[in-house]
Protein backbone atom coordinates (compact mmCIF):
# COMPACT_ATOMS: atom_id res chain seq x y z
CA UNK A 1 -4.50 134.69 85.22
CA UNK A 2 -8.04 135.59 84.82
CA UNK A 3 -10.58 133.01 83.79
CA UNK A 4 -10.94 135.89 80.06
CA UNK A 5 -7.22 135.27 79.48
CA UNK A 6 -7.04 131.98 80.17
CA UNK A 7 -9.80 131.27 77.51
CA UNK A 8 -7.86 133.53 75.12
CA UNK A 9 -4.75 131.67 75.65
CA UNK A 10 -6.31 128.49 74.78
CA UNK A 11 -8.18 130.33 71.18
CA UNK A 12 -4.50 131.57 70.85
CA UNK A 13 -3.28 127.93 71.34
CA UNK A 14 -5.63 126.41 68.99
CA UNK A 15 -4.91 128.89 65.87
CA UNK A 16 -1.36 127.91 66.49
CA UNK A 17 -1.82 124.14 66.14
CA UNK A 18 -5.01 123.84 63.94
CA UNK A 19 -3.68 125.87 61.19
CA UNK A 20 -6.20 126.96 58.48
CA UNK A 21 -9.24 126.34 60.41
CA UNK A 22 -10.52 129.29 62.02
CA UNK A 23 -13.77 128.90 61.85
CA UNK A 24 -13.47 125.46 63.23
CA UNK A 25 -11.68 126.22 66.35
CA UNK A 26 -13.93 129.18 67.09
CA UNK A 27 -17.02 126.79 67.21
CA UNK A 28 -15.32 124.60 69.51
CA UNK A 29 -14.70 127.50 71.84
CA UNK A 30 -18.54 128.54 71.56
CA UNK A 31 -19.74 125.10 72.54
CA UNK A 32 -17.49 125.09 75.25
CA UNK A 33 -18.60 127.87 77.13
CA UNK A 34 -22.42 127.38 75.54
CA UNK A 35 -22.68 123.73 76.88
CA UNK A 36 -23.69 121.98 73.62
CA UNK A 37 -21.94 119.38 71.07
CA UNK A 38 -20.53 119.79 67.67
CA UNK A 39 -21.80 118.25 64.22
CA UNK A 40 -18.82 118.75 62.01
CA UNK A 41 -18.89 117.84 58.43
CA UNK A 42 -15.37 117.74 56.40
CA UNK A 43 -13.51 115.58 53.82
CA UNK A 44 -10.56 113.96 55.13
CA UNK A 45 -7.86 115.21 56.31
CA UNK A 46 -8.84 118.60 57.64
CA UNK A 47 -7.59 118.64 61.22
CA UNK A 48 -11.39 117.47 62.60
CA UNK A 49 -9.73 114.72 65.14
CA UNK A 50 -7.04 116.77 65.56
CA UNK A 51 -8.55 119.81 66.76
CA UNK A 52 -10.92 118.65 68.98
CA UNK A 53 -7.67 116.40 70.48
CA UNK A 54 -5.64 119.92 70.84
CA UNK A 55 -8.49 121.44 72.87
CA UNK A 56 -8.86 118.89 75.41
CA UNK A 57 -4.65 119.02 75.51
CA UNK A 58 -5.68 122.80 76.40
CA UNK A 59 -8.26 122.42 78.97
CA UNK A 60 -8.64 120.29 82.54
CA UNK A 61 -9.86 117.09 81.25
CA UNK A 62 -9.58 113.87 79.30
CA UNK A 63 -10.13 112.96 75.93
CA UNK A 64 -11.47 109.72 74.55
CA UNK A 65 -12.03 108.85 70.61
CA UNK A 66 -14.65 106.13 69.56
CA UNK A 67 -14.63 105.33 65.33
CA UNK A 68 -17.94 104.14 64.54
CA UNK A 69 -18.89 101.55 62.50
CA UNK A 70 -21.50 99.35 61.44
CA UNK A 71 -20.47 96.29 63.81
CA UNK A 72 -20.51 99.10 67.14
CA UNK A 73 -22.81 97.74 69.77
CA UNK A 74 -24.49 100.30 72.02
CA UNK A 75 -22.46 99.02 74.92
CA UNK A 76 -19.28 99.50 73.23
CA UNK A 77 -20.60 103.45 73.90
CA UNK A 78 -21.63 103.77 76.87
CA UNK A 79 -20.32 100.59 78.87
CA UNK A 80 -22.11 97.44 80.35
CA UNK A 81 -22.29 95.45 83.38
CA UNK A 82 -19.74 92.61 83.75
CA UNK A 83 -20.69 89.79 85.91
CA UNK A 84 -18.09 89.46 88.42
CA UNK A 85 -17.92 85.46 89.36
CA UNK A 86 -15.70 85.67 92.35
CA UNK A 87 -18.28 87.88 93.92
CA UNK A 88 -21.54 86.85 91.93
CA UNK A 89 -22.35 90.42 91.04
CA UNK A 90 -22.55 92.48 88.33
CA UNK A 91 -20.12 95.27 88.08
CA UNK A 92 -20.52 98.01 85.95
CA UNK A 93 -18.08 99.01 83.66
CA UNK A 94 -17.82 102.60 82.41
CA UNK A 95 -17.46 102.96 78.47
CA UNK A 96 -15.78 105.80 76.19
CA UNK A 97 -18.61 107.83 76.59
CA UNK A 98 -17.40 108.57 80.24
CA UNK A 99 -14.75 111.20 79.23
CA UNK A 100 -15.16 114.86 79.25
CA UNK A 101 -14.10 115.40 75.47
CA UNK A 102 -15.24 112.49 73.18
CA UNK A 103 -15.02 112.57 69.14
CA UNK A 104 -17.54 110.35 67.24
CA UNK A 105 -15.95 109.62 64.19
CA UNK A 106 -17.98 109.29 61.18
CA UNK A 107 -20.93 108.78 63.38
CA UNK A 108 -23.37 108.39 60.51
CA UNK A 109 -21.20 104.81 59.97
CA UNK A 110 -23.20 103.30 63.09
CA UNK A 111 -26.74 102.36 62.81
CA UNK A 112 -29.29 103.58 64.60
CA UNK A 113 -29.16 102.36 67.99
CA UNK A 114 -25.65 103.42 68.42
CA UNK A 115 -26.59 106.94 67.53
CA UNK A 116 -29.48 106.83 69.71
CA UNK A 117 -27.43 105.83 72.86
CA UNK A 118 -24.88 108.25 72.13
CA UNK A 119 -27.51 111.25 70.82
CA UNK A 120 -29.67 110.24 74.60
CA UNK A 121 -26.31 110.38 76.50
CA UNK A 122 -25.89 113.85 74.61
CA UNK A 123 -29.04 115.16 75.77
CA UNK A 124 -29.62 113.72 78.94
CA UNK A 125 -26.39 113.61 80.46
CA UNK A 126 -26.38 110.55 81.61
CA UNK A 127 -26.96 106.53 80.99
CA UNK A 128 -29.00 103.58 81.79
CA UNK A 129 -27.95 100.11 82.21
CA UNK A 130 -30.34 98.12 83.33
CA UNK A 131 -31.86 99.48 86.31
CA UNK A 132 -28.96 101.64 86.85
CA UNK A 133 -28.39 105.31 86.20
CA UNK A 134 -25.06 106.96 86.19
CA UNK A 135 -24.48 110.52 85.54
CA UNK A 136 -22.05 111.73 82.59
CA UNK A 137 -18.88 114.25 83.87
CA UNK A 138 -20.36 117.99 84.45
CA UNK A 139 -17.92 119.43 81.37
CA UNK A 140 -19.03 116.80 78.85
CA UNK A 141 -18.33 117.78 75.42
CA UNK A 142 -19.58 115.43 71.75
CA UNK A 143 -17.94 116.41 68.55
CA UNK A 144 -19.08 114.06 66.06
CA UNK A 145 -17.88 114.11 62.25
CA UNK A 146 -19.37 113.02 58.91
CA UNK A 147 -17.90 112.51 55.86
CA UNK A 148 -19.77 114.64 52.70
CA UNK A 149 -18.04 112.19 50.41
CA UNK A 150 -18.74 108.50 50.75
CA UNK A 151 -22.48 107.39 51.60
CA UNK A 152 -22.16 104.27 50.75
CA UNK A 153 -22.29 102.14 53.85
CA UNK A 154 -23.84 105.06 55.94
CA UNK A 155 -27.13 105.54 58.22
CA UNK A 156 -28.24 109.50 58.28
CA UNK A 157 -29.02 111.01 61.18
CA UNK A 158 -32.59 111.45 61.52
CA UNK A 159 -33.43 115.15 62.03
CA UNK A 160 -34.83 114.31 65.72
CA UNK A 161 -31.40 113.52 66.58
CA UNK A 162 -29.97 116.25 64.56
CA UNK A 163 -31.37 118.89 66.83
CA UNK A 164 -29.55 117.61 69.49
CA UNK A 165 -26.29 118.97 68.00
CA UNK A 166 -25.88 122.56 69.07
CA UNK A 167 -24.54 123.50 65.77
CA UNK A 168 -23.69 122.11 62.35
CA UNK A 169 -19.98 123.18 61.27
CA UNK A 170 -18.70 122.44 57.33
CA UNK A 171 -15.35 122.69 57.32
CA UNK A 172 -13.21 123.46 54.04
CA UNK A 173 -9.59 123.08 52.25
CA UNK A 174 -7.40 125.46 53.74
CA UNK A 175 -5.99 128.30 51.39
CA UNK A 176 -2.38 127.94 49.75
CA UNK A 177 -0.68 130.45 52.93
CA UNK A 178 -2.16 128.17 55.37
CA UNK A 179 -1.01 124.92 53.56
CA UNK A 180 2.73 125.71 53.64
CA UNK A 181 2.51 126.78 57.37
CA UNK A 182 0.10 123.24 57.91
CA UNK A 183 3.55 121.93 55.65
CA UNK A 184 6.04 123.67 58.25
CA UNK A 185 4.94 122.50 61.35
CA UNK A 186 4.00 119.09 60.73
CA UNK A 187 7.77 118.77 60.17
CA UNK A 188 8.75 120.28 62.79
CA UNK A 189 6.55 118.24 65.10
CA UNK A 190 8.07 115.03 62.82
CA UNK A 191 11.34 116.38 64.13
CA UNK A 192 12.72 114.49 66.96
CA UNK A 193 14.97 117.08 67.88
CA UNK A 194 12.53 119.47 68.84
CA UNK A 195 9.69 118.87 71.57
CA UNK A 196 6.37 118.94 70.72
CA UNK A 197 4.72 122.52 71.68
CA UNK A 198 1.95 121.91 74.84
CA UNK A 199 -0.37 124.37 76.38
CA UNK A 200 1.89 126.14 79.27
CA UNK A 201 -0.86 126.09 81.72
CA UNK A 202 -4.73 124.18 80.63
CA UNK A 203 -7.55 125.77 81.56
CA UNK A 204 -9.26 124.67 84.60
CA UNK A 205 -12.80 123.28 84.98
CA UNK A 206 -13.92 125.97 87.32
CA UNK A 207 -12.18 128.58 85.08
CA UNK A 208 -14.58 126.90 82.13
CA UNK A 209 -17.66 126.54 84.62
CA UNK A 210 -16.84 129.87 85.57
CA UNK A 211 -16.75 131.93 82.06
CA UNK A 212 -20.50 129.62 81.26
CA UNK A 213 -21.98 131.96 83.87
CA UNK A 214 -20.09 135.16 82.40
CA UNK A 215 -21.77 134.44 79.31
CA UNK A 216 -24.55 133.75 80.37
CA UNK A 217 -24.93 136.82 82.36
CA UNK A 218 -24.32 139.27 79.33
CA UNK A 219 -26.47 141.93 78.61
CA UNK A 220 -29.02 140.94 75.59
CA UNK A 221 -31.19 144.12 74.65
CA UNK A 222 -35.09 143.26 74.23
CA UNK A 223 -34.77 144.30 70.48
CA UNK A 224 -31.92 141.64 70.04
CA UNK A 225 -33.96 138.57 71.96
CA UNK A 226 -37.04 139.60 70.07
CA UNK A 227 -35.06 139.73 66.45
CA UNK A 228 -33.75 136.10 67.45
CA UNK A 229 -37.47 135.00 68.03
CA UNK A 230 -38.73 136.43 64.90
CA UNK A 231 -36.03 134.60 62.87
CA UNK A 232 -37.42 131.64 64.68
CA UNK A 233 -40.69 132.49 63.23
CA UNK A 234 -39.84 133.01 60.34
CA UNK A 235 -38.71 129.38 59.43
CA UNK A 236 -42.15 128.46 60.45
CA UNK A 237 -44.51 131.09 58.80
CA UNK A 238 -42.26 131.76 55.86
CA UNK A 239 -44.69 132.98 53.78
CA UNK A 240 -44.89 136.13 55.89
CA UNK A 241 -41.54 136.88 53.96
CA UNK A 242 -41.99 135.96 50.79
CA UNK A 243 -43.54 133.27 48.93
CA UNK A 244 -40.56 131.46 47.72
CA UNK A 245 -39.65 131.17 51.11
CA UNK A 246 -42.90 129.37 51.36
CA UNK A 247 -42.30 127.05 48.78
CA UNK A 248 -38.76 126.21 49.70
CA UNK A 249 -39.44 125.34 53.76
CA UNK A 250 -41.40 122.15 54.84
CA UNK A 251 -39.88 122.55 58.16
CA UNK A 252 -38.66 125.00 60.32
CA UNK A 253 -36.66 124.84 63.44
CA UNK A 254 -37.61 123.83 67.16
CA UNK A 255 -37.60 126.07 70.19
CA UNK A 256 -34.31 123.96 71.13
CA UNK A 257 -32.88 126.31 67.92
CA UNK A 258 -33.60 129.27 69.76
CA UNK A 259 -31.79 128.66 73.05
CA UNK A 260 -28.97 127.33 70.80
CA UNK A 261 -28.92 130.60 69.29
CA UNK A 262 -28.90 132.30 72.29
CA UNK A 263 -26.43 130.81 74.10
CA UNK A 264 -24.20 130.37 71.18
CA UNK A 265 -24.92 134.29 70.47
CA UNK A 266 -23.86 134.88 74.36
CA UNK A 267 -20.58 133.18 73.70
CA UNK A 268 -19.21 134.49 70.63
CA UNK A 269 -20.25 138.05 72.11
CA UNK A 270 -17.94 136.80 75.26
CA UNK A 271 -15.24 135.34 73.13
CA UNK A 272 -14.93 138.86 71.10
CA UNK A 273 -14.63 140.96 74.61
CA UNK A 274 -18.14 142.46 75.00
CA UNK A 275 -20.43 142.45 77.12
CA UNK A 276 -23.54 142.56 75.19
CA UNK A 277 -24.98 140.87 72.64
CA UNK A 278 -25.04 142.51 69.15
CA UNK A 279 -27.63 141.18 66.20
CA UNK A 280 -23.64 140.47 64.89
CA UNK A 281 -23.46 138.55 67.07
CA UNK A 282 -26.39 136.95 66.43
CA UNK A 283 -26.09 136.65 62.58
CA UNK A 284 -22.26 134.90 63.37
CA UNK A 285 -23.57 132.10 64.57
CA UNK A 286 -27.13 131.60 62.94
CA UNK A 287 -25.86 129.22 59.81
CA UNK A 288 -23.97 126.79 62.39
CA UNK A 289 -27.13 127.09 64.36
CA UNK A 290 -29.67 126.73 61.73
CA UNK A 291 -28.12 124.72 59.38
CA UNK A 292 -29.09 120.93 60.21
CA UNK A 293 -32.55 122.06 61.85
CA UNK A 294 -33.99 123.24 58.45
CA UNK A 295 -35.73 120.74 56.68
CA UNK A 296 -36.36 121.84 52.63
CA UNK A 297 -39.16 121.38 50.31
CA UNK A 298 -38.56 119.05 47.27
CA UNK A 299 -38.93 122.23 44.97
CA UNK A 300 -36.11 124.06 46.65
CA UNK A 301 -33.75 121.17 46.43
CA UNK A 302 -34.37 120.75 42.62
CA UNK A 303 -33.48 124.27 42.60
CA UNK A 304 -30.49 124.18 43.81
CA UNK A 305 -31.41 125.38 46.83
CA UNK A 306 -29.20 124.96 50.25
CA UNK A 307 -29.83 125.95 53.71
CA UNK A 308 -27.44 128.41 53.43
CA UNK A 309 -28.73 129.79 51.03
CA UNK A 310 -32.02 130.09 52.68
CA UNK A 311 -30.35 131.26 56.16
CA UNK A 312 -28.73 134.30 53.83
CA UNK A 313 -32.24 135.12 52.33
CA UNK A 314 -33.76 135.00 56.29
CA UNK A 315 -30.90 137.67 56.90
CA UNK A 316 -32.23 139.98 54.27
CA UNK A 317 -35.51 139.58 55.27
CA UNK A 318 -36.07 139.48 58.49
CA UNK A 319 -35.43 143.60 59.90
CA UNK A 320 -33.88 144.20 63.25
CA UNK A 321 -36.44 145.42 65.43
């Protein structure tokens, strides 16, 4: 099986178990093959834990699940050192973080030095203990969730940390078709009679490793990487586009947004069997990519205003070149 139908058997995998949810198992996809972690932001109950537990049942690798909470150390993270009396050493024990697919639940429960040791392990790949480094596993994969609904009790995540996150997903209800099939098979995975389905044969790390290059090595016309700059841009100078644009930004993105957008561009372009990058491709992924990097003016929030709806009016604006 080639590495393309391998990763198609695992999207075709996921829509079978994570019913309803589309959009949420296509982002998982892209920051698989685009190297990057997930911000996902959902009321209860819509398959968040479970999806990201499906695609590491798809894939070579393990999974590991850490709730956060207001009494989480950063140690209970990314490990410690134990002092080994027997030997008078320290040892150093290896904590959650140490998997290749962990969830952070509710991650805006922790406070802020939890979310920094998970955010630095995020971006750097790796940990310190004392004077010790140790590297993170090469496919290493953060899919942290937030709940819109409660607050109380929460820390936010600063927006420093929020560019870390390669995207931003907000995940919704499921329609009423979806529901009764979301109704059918969680009986029939209830059902002792019948064995639970599993993924015939997961995907390999070097199949994974392997399709990062592919899509990394797709054709991107100049007019497509210079339309992704100029949306860039025009988050910063938005009063080259209109002056309620000007009024409604404080903030615009960071050149991190632009190699998100790239490589998440890259990947949904690869997922969709091309091989180049289209400015639909590029528009797919720009809310997820843009969403959480946008910082708005206290005008535009008394106006209703939300980054979508300032992503939609960048769209408009801003011509292919």
């Amino acid at each position: 099986m080639s590495t393309k139908d391998a990763v198609q058997a695992l999207r075709k995998w996921l829509d079978s178990q994570i019913i309803g949810q589309p959009h949420l198992n296509d982002r998982l996809l892209i920051a698989l093959i685009a190297d990057g972690h997930l911000l996902v932001e959902g009321a209860p109950g819509l398959a968040k834990t479970k999806a990201i537990k499906t695609l590491a049942e798809g894939i070579e690798g393990d999974f590991h699940r850490v709730q956060f909470t207001p009494d989480l150390l950063p140690s209970d993270v990314t490990g410690t050192d134990i002092y080994r009396p027997e030997q008078g050493t320290f040892e150093f024990q290896a904590g959650p973080i140490f998997h290749n697919l962990v969830l952070a639940d509710e991650i805006n429960r922790a406070p802020a030095k939890v979310q920094s040791a998970l955010l630095e392990a995020m971006a750097e790949r790796q940990i310190s203990v004392g004077k010790s480094t140790y590297k993170l596993p090469e496919l290493f994969l953060v899919m942290a969730t937030q709940n819109p609904i409660e607050q109380e009790g929460t820390y936010p995540l600063p927006e420093a940390q929020l560019d870390r996150f390669l995207m931003h997903v907000e995940v919704d209800f499921p329609d009423a078709v979806a529901e009764k099939s979301i109704l059918h098979l969680s009986r029939a995975e209830a059902s002792r009679s019948k064995p639970r389905a599993t993924m015939t044969e997961p995907v390999s790390q070097q199949s994974l490793f392997a399709v990062r290059e592919e899509a990394l090595s797709i054709h991107m016309a100049d007019a497509v990487e210079d339309y992704m700059i100029q949306l860039t841009d025009a988050t910063r100078n938005p009063g080259n586009y209109g002056d309620d644009l000007q009024r409604w930004l404080d903030y615009g993105v960071s050149p991190r947004a632009t190699i998100s957008l790239d490589r998440c561009a890259r990947a949904h372009a690869w997922l969709n069997d091309k091989d180049y990058v289209s400015p639909e491709d590029v528009r797919a992924v720009l809310h997820d990519v843009f969403r959480h990097r946008l910082i708005l003016s206290f005008e535009a929030e008394a106006n209703g205003q939300t980054p979508d709806n300032i992503i939609d009016e960048l769209i408009a604006r801003v011509p292919v070149v």
